[in-house]
Protein backbone atom coordinates (compact mmCIF):
# COMPACT_ATOMS: atom_id res chain seq x y z
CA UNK A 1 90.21 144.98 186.50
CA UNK A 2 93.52 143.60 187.01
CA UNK A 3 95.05 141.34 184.39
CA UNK A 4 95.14 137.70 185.63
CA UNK A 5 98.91 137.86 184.23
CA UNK A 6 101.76 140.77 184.71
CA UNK A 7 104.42 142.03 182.42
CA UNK A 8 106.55 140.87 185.62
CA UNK A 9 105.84 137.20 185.11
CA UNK A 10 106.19 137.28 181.24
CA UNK A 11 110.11 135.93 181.93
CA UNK A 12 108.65 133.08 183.23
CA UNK A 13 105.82 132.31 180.44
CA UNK A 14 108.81 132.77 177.84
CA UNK A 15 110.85 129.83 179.26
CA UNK A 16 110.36 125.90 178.39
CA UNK A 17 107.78 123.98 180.06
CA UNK A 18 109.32 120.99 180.75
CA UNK A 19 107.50 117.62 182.12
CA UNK A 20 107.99 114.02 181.96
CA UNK A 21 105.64 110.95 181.05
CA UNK A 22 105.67 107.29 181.25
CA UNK A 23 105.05 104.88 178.59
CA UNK A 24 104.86 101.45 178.82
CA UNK A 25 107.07 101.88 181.68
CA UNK A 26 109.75 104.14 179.74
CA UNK A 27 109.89 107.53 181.21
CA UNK A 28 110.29 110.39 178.57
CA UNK A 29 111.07 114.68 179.28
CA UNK A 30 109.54 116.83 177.07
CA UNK A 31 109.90 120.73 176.61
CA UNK A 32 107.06 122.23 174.90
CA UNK A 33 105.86 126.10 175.12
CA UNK A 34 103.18 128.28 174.99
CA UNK A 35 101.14 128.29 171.19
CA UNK A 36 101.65 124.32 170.98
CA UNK A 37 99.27 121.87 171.08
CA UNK A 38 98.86 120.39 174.66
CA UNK A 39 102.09 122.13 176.10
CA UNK A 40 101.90 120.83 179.99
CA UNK A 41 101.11 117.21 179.57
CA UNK A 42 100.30 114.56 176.48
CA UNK A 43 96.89 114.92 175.72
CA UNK A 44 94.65 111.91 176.43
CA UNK A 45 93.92 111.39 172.55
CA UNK A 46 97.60 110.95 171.96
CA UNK A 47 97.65 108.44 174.86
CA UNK A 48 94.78 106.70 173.88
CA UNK A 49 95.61 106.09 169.64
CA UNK A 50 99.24 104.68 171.63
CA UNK A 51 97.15 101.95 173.84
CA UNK A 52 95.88 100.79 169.92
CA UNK A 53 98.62 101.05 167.91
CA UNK A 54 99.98 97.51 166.92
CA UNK A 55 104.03 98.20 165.30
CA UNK A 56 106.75 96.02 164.75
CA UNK A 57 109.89 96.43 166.88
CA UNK A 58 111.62 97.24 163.35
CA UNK A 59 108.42 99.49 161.63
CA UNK A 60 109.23 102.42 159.84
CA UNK A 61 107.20 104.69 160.69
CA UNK A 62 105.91 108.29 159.52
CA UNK A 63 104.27 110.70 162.42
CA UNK A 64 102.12 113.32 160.53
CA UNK A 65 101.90 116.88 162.39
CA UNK A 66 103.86 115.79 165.08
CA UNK A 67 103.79 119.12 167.15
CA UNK A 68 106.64 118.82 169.78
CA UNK A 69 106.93 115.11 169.58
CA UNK A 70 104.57 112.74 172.03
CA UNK A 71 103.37 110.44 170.01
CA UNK A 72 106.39 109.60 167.26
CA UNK A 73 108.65 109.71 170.16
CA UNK A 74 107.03 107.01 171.88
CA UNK A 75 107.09 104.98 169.19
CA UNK A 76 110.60 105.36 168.86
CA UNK A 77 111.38 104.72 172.40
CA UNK A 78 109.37 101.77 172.42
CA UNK A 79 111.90 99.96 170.15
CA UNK A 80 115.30 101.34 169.13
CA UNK A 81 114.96 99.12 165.79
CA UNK A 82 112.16 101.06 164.61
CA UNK A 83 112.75 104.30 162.21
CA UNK A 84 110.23 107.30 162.82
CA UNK A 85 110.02 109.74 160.99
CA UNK A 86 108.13 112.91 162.33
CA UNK A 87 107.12 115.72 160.37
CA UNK A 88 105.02 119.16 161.07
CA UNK A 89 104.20 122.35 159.36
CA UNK A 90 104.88 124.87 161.98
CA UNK A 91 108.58 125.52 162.93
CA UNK A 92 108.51 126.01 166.62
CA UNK A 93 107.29 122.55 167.01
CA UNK A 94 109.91 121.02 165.00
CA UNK A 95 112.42 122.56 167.19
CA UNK A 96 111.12 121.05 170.04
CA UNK A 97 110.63 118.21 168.49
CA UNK A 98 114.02 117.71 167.84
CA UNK A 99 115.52 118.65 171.15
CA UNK A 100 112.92 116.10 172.47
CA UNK A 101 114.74 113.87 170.79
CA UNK A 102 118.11 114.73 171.80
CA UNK A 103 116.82 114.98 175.32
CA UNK A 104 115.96 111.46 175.22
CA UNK A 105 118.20 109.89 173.32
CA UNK A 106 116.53 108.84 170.11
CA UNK A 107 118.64 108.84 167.24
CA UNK A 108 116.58 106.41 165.61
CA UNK A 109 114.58 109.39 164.09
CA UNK A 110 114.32 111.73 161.22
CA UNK A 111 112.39 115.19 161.91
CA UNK A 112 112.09 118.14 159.33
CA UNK A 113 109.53 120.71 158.65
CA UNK A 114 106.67 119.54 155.90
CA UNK A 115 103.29 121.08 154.74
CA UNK A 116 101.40 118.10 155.05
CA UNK A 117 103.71 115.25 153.34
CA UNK A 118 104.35 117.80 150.27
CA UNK A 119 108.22 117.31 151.54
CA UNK A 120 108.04 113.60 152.55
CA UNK A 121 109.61 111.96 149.29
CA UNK A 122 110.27 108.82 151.15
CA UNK A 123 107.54 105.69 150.48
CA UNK A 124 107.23 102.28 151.98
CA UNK A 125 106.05 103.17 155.22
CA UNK A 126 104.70 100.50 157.43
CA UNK A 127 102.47 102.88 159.51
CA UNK A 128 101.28 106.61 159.37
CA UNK A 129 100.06 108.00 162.30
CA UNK A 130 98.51 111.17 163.33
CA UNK A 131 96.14 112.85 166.03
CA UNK A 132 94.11 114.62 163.82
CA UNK A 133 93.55 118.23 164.24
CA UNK A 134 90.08 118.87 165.35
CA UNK A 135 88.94 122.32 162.96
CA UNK A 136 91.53 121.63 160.11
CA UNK A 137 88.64 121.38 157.16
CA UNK A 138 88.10 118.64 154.90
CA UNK A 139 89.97 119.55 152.21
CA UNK A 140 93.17 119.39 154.31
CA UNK A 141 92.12 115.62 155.90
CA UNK A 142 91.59 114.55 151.89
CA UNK A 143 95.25 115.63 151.33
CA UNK A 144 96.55 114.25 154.37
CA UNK A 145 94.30 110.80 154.29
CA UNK A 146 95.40 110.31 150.22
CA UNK A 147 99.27 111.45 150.59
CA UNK A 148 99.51 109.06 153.53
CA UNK A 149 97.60 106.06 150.99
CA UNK A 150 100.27 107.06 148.63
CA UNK A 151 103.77 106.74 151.31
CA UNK A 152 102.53 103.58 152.86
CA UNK A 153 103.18 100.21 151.31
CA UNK A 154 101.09 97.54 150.41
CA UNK A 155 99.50 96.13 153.40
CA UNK A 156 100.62 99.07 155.61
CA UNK A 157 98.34 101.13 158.11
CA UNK A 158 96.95 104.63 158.54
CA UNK A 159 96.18 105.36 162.55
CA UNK A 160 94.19 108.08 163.81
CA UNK A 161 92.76 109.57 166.51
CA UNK A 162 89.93 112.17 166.10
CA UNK A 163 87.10 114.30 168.31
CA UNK A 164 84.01 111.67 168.18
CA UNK A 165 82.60 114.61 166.10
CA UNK A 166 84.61 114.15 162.94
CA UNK A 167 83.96 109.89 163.52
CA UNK A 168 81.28 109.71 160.76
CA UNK A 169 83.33 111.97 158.26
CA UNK A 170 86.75 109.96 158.60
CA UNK A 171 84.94 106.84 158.32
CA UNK A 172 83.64 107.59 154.85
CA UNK A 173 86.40 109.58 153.80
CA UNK A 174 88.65 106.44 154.79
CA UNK A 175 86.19 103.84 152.96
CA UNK A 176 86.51 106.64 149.96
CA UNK A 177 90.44 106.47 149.93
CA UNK A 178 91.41 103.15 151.45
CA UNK A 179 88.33 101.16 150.73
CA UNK A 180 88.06 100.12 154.64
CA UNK A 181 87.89 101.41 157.94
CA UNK A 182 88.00 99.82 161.40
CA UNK A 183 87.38 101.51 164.63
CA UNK A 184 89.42 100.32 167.11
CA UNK A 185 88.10 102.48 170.36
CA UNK A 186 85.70 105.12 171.24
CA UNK A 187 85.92 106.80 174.59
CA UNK A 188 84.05 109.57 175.81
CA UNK A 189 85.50 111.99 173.78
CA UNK A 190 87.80 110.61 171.17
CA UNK A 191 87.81 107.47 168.56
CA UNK A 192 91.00 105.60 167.72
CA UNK A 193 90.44 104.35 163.69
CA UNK A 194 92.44 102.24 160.92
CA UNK A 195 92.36 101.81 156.98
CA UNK A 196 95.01 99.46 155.27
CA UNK A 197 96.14 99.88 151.76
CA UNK A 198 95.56 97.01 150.36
């Protein structure tokens, strides 16, 4: 049986995928590759925690396993006042991350490699958002859920998006941590949530 793909079009798998998207009427290019999350379009998650997400023009803002940059980027496109800062634990993904952002034009962000928030030092943030990973574990959504309690200040916001599968378990792991939880949207197949320190 003849492999669906030949050495002869390996070339072509090994260079950037490169496509553009439209938010709120702002068109951004991305390049992405093969082993990253969602690498030939945003994923419909991403889009749909953006249609909830409520942000000053001047937030600051942390982006927790950003992958190649769709949803911090957006938020720093939306307003050139805000600060973003994006973080993720695998390499390749900050380095497209961070051309993303040079492709575009958005200086008003900070990107760097991080296990989590171990090498976020920075606290105060207005908003931490994140689509979380679907098979992660729960021991790595406790770190992630009290580490982004811990960077956000007084009265600031924690915004996921999630597989309706893991909706029960982040709702009581967010009432455990934060004390609250509001869900904001459930489609079909994901659910946009919030907790607030307060």
């Amino acid at each position: 049986m003849k492999s669906p793909i030949s050495r002869e079009s390996l070339p072509g798998l090994r260079q950037d995928t490169v496509f553009s998207e439209v938010f709120d009427e702002k068109t951004l290019i991305f390049h992405t590759t093969w082993g990253l999350f969602s690498p030939r379009e945003v994923d419909a998650g991403t889009r749909l925690l953006l249609d909830y997400i409520e942000l000053a023009d001047d937030a600051l803002i942390l982006d927790l396993g950003c992958g190649y940059g769709a949803l911090g980027l957006a938020l720093a496109a939306a307003s050139h006042s805000r600060q973003v800062t994006l973080v993720d634990k695998d390499f390749v993904a900050i380095e497209y991350c961070r051309k993303n952002a040079t492709v575009n034009g958005l200086s008003n962000t900070e990107i760097f490699l991080s296990n989590g928030l171990q090498q976020v030092e920075a606290k105060g943030f207005d908003s931490v958002v994140t689509n979380l990973p679907a098979k992660s574990g729960k021991e790595l959504y406790y770190l992630m859920f009290y580490d982004a309690y811990d960077r956000l200040k007084t009265g600031g916001k924690l915004y996921i998006v999630t597989i309706n599968g893991l909706r029960g378990f982040v709702k009581r792991v967010f009432n455990e941590v934060f004390g609250n939880y509001q869900k904001l949207k459930q489609g079909s197949v994901y659910t946009v949530a919030v907790a607030t320190k307060r």
